[in-house]
N, C-alpha and C. Protein backbone atom coordinates (compact mmCIF):
# COMPACT_ATOMS: atom_id res chain seq x y z
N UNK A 1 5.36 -17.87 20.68
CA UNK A 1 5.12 -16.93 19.63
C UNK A 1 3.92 -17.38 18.80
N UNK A 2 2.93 -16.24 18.40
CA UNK A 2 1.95 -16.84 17.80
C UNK A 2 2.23 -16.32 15.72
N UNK A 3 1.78 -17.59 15.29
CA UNK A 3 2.53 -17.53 14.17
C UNK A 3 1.11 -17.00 13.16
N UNK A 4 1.07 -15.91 12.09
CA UNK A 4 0.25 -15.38 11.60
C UNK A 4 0.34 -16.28 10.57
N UNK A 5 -0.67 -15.61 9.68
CA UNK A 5 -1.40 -16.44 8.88
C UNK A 5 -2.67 -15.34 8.42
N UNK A 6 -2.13 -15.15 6.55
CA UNK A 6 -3.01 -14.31 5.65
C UNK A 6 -4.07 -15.14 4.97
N UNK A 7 -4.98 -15.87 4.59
CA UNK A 7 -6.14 -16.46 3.87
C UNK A 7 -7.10 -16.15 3.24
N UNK A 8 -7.35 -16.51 2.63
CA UNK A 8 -8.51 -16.13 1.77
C UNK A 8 -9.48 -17.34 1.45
N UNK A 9 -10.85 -17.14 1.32
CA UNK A 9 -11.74 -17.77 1.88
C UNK A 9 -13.07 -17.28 0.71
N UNK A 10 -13.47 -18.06 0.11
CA UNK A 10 -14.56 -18.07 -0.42
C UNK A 10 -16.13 -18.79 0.37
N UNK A 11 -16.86 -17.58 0.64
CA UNK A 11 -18.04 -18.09 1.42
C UNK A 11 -19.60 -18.07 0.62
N UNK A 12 -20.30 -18.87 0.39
CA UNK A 12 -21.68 -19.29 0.05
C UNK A 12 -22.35 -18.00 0.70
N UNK A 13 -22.85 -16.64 0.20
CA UNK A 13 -23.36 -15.81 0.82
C UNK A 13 -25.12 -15.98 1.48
N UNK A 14 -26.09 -17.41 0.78
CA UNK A 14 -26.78 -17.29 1.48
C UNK A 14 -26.70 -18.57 2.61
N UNK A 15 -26.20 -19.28 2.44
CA UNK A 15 -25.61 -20.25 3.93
C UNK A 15 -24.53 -20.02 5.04
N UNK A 16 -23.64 -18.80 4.60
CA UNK A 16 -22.44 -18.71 4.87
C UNK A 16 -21.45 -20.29 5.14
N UNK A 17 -21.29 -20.42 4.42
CA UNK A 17 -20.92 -21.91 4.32
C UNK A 17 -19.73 -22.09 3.27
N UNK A 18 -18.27 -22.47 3.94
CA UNK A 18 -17.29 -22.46 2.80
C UNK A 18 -17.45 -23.26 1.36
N UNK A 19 -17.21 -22.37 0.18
CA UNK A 19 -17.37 -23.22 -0.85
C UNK A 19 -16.37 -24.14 -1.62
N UNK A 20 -15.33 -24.07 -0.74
CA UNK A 20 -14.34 -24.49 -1.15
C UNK A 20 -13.73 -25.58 0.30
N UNK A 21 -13.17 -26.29 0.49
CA UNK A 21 -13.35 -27.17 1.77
C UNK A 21 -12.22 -26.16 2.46
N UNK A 22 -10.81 -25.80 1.93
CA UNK A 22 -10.69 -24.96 3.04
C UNK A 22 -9.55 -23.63 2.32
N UNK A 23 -9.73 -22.53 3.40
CA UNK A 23 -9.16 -21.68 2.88
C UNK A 23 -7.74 -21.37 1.89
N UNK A 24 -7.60 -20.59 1.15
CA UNK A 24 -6.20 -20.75 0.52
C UNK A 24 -5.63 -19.90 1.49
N UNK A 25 -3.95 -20.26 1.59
CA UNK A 25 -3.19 -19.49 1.86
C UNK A 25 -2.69 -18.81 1.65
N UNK A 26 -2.42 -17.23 1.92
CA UNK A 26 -1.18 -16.53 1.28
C UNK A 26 0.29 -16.64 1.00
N UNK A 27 0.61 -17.03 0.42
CA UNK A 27 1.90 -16.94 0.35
C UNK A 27 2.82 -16.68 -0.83
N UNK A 28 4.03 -16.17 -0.97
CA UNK A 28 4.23 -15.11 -2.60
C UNK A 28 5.80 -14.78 -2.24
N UNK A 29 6.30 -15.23 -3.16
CA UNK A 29 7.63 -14.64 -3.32
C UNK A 29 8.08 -14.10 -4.67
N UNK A 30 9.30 -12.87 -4.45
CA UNK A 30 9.36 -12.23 -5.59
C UNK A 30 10.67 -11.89 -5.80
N UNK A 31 11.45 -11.64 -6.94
CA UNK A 31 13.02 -11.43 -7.03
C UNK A 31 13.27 -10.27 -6.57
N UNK A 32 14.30 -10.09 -5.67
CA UNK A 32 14.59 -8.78 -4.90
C UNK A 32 15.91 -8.53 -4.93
N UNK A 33 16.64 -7.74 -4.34
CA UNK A 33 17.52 -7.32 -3.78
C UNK A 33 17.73 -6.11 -2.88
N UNK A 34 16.53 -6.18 -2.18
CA UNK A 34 15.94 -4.89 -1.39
C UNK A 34 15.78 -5.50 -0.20
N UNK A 35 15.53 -4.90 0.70
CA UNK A 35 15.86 -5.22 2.00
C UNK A 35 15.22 -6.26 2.38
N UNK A 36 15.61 -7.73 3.41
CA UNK A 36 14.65 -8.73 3.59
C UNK A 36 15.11 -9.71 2.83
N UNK A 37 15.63 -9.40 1.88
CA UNK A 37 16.26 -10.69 0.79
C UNK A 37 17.17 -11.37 1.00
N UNK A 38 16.62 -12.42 0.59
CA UNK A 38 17.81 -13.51 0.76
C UNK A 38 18.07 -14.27 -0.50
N UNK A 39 18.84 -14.25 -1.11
CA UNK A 39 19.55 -15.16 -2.39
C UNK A 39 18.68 -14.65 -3.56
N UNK A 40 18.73 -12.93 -3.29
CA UNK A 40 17.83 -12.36 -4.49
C UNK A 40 16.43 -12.79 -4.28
N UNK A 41 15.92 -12.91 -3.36
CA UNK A 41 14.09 -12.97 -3.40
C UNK A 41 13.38 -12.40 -2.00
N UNK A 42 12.65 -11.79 -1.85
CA UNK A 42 11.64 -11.72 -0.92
C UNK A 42 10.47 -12.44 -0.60
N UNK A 43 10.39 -13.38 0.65
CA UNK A 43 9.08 -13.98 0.84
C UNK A 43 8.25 -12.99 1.82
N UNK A 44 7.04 -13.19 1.16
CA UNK A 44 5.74 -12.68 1.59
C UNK A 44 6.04 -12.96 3.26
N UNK A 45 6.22 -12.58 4.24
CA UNK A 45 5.56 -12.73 5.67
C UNK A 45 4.51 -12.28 6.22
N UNK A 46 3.60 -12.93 6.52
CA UNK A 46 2.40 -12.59 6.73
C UNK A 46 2.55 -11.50 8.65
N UNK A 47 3.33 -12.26 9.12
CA UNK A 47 3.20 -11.13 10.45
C UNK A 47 3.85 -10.11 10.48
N UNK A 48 4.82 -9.84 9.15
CA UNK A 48 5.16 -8.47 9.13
C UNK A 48 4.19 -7.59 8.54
N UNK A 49 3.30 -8.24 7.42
CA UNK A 49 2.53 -7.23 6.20
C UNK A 49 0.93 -7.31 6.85
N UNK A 50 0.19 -6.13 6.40
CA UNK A 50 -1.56 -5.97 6.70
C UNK A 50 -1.96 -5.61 5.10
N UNK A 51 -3.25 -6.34 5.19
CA UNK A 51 -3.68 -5.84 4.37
C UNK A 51 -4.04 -4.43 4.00
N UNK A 52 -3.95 -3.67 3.18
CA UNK A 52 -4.12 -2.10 2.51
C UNK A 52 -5.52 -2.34 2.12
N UNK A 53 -5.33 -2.50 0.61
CA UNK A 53 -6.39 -2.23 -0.34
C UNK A 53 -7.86 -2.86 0.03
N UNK A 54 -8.84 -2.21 -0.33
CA UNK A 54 -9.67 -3.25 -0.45
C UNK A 54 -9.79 -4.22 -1.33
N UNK A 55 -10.45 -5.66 -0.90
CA UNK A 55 -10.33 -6.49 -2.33
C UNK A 55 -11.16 -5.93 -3.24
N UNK A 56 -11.07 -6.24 -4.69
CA UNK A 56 -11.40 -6.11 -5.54
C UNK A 56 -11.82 -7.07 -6.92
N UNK A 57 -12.89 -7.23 -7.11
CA UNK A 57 -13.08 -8.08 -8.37
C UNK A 57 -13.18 -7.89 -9.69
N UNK A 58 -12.55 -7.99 -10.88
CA UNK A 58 -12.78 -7.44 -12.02
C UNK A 58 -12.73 -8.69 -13.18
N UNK A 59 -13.59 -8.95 -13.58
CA UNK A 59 -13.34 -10.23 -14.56
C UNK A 59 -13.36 -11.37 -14.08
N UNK A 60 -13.40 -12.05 -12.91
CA UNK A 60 -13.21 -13.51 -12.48
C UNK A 60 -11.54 -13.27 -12.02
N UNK A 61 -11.26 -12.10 -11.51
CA UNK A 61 -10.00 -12.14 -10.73
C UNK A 61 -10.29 -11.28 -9.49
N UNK A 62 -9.34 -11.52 -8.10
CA UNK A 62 -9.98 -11.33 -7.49
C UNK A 62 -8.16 -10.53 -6.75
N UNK A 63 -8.50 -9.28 -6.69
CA UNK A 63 -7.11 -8.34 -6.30
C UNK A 63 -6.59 -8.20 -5.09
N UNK A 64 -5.90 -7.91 -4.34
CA UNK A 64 -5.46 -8.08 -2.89
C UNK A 64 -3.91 -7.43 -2.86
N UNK A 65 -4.33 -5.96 -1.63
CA UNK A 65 -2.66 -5.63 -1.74
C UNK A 65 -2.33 -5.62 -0.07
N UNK A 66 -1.12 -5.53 0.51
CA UNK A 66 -0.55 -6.00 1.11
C UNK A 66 0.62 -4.47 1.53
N UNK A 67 0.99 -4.30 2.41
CA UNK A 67 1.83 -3.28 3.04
C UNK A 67 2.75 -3.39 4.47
N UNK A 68 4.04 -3.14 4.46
CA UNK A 68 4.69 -3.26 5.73
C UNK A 68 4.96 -2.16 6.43
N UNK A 69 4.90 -2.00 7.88
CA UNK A 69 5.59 -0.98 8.21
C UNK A 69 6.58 -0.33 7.85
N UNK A 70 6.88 0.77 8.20
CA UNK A 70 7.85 1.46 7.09
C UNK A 70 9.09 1.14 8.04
N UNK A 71 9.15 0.44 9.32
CA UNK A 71 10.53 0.17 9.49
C UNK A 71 10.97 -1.22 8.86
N UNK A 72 10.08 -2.40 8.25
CA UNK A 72 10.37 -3.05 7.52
C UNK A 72 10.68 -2.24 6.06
N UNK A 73 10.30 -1.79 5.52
CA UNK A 73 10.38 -1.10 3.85
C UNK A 73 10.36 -1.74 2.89
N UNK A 74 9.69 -3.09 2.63
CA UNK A 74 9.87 -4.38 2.11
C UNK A 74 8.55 -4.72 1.50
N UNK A 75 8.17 -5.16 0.77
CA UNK A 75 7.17 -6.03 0.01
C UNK A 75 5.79 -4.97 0.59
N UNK A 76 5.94 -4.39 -0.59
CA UNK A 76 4.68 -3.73 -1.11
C UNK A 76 3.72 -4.69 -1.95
N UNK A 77 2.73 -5.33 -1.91
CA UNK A 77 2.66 -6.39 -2.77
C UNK A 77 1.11 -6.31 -3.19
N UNK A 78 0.67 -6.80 -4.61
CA UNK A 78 -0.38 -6.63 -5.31
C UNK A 78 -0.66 -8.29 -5.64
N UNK A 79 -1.86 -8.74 -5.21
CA UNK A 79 -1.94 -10.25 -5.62
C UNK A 79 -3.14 -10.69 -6.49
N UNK A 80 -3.22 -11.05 -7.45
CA UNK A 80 -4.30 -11.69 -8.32
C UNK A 80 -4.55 -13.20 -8.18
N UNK A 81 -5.83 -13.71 -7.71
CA UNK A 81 -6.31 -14.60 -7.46
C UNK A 81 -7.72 -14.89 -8.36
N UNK A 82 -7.83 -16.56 -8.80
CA UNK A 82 -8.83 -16.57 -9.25
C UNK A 82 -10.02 -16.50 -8.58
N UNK A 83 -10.92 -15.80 -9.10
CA UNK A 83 -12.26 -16.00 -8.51
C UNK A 83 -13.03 -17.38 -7.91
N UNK A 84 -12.47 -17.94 -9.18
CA UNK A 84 -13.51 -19.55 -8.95
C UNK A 84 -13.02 -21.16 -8.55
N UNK A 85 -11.41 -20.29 -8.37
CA UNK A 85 -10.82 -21.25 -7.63
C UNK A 85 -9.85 -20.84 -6.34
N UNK A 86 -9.52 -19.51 -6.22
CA UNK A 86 -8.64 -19.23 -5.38
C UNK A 86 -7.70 -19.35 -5.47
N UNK A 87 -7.20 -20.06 -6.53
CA UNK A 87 -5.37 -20.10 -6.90
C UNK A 87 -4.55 -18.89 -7.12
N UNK A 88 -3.69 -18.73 -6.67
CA UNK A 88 -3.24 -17.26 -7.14
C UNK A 88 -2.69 -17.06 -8.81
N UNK A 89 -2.82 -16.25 -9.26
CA UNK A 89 -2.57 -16.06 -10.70
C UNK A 89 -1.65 -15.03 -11.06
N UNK A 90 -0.92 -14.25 -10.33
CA UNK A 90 -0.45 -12.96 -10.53
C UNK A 90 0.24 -12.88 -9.42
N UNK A 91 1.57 -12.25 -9.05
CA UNK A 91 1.77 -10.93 -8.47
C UNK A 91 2.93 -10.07 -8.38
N UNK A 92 2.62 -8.70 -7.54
CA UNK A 92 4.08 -7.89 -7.75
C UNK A 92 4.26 -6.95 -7.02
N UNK A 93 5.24 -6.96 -6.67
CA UNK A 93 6.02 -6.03 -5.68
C UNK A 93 6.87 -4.87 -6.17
N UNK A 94 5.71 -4.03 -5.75
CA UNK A 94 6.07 -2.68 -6.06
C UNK A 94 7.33 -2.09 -5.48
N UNK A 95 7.70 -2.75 -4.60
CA UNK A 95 8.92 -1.79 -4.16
C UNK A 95 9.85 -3.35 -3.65
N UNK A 96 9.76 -3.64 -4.64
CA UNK A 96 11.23 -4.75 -5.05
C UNK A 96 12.60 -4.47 -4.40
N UNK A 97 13.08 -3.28 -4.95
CA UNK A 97 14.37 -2.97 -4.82
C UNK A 97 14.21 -1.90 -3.90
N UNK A 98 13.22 -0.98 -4.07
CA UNK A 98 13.19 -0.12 -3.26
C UNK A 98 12.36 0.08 -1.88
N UNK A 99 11.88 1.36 -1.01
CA UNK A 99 11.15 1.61 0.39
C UNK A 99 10.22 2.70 0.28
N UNK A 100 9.16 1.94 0.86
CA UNK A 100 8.31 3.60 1.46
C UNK A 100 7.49 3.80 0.56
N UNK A 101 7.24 2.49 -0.44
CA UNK A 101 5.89 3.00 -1.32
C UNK A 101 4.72 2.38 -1.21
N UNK A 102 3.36 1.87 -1.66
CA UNK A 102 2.25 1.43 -1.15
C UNK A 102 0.99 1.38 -2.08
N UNK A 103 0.74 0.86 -1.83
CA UNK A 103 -0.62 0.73 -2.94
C UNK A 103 -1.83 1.16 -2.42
């Protein structure tokens, strides 16, 4: 089985050259009780979810949303990351408890 993997990656646009030594990972959990949960939380799985949105930058934050098939119905998810470090700073799951919604 090949095991996925979401990242994010800050690149030097005139060297293309990472500016950071290596990518951050995605990863995000959120209090649930909606389908997928276990002990009241949902973790992010990266080989169930694709990215939606485009990213987005506003202020030195850097936005990222996330969507599952609708036979999963699970983690709709919105992520805020810093610009200048890549740490994540934010996030939320729009359809927590509930299915079938999307950003």
């Amino acid at each position: 089985m090949v095991q996925a993997h979401h990242r994010l990656h800050s690149i030097d646009l005139a060297t293309g050259a990472e500016l950071f030594s290596v990518p951050k990972e995605i990863a995000a959990t959120y209090p649930s009780n909606g389908t997928n949960s276990v002990n009241g939380v949902i973790t992010f799985d990266p080989a169930l979810h694709t990215e939606r949105a485009a990213l987005t930058l506003v202020n030195g934050k850097l936005y990222m949303g996330w969507a599952a098939p609708l036979h999963v119905q699970t983690v709709h998810r919105l992520g805020a990351y810093s610009a200048d470090t890549l740490a994540q700073i934010g996030v939320i799951n729009i359809t927590a408890n509930g299915a079938q919604e999307s950003i």
